[in-house]
C-alpha atoms as a PDB file:
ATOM      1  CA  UNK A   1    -132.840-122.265 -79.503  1.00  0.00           C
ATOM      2  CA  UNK A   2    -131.879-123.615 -76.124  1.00  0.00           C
ATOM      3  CA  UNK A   3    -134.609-125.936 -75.986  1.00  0.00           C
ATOM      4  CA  UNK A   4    -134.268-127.805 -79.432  1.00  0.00           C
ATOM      5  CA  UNK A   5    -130.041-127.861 -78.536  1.00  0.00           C
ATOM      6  CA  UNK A   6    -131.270-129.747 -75.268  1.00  0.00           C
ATOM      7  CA  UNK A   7    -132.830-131.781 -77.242  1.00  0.00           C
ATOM      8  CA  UNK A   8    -130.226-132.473 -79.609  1.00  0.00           C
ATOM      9  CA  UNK A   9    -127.870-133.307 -77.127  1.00  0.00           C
ATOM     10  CA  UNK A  10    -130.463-136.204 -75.781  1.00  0.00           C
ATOM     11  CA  UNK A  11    -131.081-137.365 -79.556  1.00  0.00           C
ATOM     12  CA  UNK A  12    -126.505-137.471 -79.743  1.00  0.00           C
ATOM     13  CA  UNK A  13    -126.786-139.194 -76.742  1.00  0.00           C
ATOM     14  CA  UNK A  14    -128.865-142.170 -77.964  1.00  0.00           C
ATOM     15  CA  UNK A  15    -126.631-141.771 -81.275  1.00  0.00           C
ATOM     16  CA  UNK A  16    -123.625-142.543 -79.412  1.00  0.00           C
ATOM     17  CA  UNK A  17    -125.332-144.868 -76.773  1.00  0.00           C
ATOM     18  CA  UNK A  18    -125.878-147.179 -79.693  1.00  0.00           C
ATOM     19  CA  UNK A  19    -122.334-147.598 -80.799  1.00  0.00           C
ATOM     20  CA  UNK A  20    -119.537-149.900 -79.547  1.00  0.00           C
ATOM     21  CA  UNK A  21    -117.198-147.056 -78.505  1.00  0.00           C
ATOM     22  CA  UNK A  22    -118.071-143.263 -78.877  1.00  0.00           C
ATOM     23  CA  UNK A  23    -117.811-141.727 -82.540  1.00  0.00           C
ATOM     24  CA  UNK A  24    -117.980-138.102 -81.999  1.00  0.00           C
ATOM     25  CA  UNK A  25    -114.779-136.610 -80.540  1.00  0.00           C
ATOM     26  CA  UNK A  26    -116.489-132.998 -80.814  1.00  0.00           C
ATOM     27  CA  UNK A  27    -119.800-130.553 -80.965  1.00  0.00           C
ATOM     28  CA  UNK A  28    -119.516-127.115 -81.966  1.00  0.00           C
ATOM     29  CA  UNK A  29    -123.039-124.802 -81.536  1.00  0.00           C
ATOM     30  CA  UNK A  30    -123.538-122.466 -84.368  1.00  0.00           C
ATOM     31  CA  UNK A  31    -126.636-120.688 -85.466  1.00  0.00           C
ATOM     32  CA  UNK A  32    -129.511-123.378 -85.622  1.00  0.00           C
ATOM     33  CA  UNK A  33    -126.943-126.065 -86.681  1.00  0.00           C
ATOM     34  CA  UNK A  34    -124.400-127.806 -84.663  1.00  0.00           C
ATOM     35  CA  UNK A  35    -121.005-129.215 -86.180  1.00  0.00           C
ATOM     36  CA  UNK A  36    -119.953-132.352 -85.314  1.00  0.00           C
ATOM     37  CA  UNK A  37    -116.980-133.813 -85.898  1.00  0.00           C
ATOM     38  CA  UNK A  38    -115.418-137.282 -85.634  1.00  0.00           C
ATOM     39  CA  UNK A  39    -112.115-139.229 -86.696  1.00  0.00           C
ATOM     40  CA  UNK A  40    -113.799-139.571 -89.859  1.00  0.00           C
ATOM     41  CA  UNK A  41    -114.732-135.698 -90.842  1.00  0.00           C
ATOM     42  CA  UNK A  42    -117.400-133.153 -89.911  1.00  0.00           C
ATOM     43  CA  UNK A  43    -121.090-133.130 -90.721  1.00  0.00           C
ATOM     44  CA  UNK A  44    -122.923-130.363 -90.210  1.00  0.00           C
ATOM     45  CA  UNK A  45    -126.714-130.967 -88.518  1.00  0.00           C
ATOM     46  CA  UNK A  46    -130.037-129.043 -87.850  1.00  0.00           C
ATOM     47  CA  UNK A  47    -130.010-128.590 -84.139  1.00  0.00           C
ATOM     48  CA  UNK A  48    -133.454-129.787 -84.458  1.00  0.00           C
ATOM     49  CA  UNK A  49    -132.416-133.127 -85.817  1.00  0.00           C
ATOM     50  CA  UNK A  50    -134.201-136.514 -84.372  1.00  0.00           C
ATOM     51  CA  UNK A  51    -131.671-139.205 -83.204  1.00  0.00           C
ATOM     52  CA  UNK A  52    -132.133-140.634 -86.648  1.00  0.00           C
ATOM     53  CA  UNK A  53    -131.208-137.092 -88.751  1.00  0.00           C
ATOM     54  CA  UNK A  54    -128.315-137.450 -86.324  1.00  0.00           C
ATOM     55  CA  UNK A  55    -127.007-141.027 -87.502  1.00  0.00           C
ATOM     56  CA  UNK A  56    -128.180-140.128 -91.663  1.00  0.00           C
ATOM     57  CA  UNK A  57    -126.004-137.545 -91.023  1.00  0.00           C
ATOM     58  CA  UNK A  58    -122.637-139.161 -89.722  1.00  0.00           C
ATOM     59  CA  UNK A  59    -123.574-142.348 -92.176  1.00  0.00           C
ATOM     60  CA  UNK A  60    -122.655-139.762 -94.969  1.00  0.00           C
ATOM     61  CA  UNK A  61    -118.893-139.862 -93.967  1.00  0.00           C
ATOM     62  CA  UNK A  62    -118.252-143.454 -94.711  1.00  0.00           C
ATOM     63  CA  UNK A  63    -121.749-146.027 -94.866  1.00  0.00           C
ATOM     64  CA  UNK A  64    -122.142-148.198 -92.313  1.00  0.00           C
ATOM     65  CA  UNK A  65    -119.710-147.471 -90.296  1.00  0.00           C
ATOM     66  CA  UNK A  66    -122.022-145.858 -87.575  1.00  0.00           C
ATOM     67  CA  UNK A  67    -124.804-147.844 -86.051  1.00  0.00           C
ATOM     68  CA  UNK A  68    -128.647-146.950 -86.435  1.00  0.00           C
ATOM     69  CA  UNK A  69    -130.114-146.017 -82.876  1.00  0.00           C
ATOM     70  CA  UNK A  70    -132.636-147.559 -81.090  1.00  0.00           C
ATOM     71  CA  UNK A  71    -136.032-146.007 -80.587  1.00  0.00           C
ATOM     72  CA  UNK A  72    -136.624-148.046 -77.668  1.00  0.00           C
ATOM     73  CA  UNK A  73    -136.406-146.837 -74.520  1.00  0.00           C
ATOM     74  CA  UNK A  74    -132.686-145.635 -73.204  1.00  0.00           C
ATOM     75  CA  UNK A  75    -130.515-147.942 -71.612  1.00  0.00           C
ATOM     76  CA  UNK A  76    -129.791-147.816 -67.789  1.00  0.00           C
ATOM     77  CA  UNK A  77    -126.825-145.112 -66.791  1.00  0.00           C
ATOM     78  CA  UNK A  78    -123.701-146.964 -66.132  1.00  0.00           C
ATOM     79  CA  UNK A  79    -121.824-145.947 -63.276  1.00  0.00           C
ATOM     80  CA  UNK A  80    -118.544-143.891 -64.007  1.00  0.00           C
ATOM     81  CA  UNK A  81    -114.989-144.910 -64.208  1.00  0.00           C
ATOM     82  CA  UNK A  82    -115.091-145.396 -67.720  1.00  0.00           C
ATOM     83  CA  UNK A  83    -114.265-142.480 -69.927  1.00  0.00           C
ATOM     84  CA  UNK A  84    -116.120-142.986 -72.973  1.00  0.00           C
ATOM     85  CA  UNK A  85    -119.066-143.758 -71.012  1.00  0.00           C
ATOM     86  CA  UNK A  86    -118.189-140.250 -68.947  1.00  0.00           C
ATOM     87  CA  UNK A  87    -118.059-139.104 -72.589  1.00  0.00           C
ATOM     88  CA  UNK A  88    -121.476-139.943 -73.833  1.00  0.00           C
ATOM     89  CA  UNK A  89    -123.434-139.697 -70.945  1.00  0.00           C
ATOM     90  CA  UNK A  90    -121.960-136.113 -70.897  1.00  0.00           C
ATOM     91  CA  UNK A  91    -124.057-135.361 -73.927  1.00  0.00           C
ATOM     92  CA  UNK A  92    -127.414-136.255 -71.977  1.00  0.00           C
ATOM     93  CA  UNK A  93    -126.338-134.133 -69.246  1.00  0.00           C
ATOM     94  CA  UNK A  94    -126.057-131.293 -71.556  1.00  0.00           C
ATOM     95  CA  UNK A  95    -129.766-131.247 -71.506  1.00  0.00           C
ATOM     96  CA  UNK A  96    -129.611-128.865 -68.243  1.00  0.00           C
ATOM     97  CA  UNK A  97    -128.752-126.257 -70.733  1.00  0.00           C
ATOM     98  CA  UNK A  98    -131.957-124.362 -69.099  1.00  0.00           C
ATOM     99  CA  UNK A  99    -129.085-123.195 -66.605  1.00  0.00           C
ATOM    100  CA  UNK A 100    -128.272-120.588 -69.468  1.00  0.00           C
ATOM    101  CA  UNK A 101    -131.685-119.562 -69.606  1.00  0.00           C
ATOM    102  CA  UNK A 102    -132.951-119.656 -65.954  1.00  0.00           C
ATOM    103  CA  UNK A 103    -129.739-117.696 -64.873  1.00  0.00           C
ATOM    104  CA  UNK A 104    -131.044-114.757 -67.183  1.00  0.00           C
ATOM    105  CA  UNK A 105    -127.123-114.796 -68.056  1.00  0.00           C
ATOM    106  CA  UNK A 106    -125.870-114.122 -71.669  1.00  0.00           C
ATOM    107  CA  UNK A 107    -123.773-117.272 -71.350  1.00  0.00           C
ATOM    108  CA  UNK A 108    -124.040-119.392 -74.420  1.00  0.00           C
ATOM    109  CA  UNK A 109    -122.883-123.104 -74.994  1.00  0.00           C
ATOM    110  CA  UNK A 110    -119.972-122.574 -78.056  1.00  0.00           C
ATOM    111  CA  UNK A 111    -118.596-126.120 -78.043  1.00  0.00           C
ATOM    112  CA  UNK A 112    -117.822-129.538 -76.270  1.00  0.00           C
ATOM    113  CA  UNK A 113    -114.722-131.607 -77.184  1.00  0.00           C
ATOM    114  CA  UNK A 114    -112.654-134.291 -75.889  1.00  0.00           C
ATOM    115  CA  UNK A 115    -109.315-134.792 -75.489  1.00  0.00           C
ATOM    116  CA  UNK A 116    -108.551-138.254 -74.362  1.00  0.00           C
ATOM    117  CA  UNK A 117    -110.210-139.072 -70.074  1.00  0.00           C
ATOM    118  CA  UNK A 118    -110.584-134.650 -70.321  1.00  0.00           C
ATOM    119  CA  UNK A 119    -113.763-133.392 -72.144  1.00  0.00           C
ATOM    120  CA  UNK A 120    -114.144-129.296 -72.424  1.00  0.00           C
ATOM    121  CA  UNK A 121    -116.853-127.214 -72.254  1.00  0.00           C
ATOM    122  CA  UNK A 122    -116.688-123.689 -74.116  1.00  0.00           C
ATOM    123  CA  UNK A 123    -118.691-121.120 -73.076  1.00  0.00           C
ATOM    124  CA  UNK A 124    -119.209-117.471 -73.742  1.00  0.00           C
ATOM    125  CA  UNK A 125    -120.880-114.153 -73.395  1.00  0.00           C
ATOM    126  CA  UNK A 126    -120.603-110.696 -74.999  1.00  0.00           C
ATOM    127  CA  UNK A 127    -116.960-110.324 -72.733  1.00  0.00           C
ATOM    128  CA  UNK A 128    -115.125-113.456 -72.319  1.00  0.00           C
ATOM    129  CA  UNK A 129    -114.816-117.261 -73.425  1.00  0.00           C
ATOM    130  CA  UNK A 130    -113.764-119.478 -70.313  1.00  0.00           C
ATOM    131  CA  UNK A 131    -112.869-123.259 -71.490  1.00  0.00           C
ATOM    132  CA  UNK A 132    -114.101-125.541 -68.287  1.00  0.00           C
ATOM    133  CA  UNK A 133    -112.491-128.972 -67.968  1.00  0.00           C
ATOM    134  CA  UNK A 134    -114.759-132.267 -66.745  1.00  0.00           C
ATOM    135  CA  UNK A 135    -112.895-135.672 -65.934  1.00  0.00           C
ATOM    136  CA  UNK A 136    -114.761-138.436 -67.878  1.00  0.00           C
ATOM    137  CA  UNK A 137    -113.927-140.959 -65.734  1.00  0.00           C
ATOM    138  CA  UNK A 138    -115.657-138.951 -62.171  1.00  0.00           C
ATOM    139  CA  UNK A 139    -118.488-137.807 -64.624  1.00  0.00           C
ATOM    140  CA  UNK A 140    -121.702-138.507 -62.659  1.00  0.00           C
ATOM    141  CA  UNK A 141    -124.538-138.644 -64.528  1.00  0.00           C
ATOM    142  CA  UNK A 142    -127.147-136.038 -64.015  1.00  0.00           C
ATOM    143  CA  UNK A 143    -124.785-134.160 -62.927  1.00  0.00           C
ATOM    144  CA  UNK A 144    -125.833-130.686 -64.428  1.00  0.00           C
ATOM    145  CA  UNK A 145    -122.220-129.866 -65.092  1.00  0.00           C
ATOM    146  CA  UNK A 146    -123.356-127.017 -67.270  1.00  0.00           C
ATOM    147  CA  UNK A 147    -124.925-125.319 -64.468  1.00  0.00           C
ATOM    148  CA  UNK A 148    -121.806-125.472 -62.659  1.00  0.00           C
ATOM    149  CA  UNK A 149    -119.931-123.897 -65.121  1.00  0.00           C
ATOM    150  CA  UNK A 150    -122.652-120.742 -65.592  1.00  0.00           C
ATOM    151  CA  UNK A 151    -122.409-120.199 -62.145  1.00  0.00           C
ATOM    152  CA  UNK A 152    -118.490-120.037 -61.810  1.00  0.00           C
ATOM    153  CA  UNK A 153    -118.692-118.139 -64.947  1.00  0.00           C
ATOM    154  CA  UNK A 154    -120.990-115.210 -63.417  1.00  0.00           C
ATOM    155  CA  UNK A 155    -119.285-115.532 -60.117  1.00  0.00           C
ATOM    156  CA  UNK A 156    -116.220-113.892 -61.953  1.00  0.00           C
ATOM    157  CA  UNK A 157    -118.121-111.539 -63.673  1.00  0.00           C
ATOM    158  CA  UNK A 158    -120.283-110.099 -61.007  1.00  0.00           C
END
């Protein structure tokens, strides 16, 4: 499952890349579906949904008030300093989920939300759930924030 969520989180990426101002204020990983919520309500979507299974989706809450992505290629990165660009680029980033994988770790991905220039990253295993803060406006880009936060995370258990 951790390669079609990487995926998912590239396909969200282009989602959001295509709208004036981000849309989705959260993403919580269930069991082959992801949750995603927004100011106007919660869809629930395969996590092996294309960018455009993404957008049907979130259309569903109110028509037209989401814009259809582009299939052509992805835009530049900005550079940070702007939060909701932190925000969404954060989302491509998440594609280093192979962290969870390569570490051989039991860490799992439970959510990302954001809560004004502060987005938080849940993650878990069998013993704890640590909540790991990123500031959108320092976000870097390619990053691999998520591999950060495994490591830190096995630090304290090991």
């Amino acid at each position: 499952m951790i390669r079609d969520l990487e995926r998912f989180f590239v396909e969200l990426c282009a989602v959001e890349r295509a709208q004036e101002s981000p849309v989705v204020t959260a993403v919580t990983v269930g069991e082959g579906a992801v949750a995603v919520s927004t100011q106007q309500g919660d869809v629930c979507v395969p996590v092996t949904a294309s960018r455009t299974d993404i957008w049907r989706n979130l259309d569903t809450l109110s028509p037209s008030w989401v814009q259809s992505p582009s299939w052509a290629e992805d835009p530049p990165i900005p550079p940070p300093g702007d939060a909701d660009i932190g925000w969404v680029e954060l989302f491509y980033d998440l594609r280093y989920l192979y962290a969870l994988e390569d570490f051989g770790t039991p860490v799992r991905l439970e959510a990302v939300s954001r809560h004004g220039d502060v987005a938080w990253i849940d993650l878990a295993t069998a013993q704890e759930r640590r909540r790991f803060s990123v500031d959108l406006r320092a976000f870097v880009a390619a990053s691999a924030v998520v591999e950060d936060c495994v490591l830190e995370m096995l630090r304290r258990e090991g």
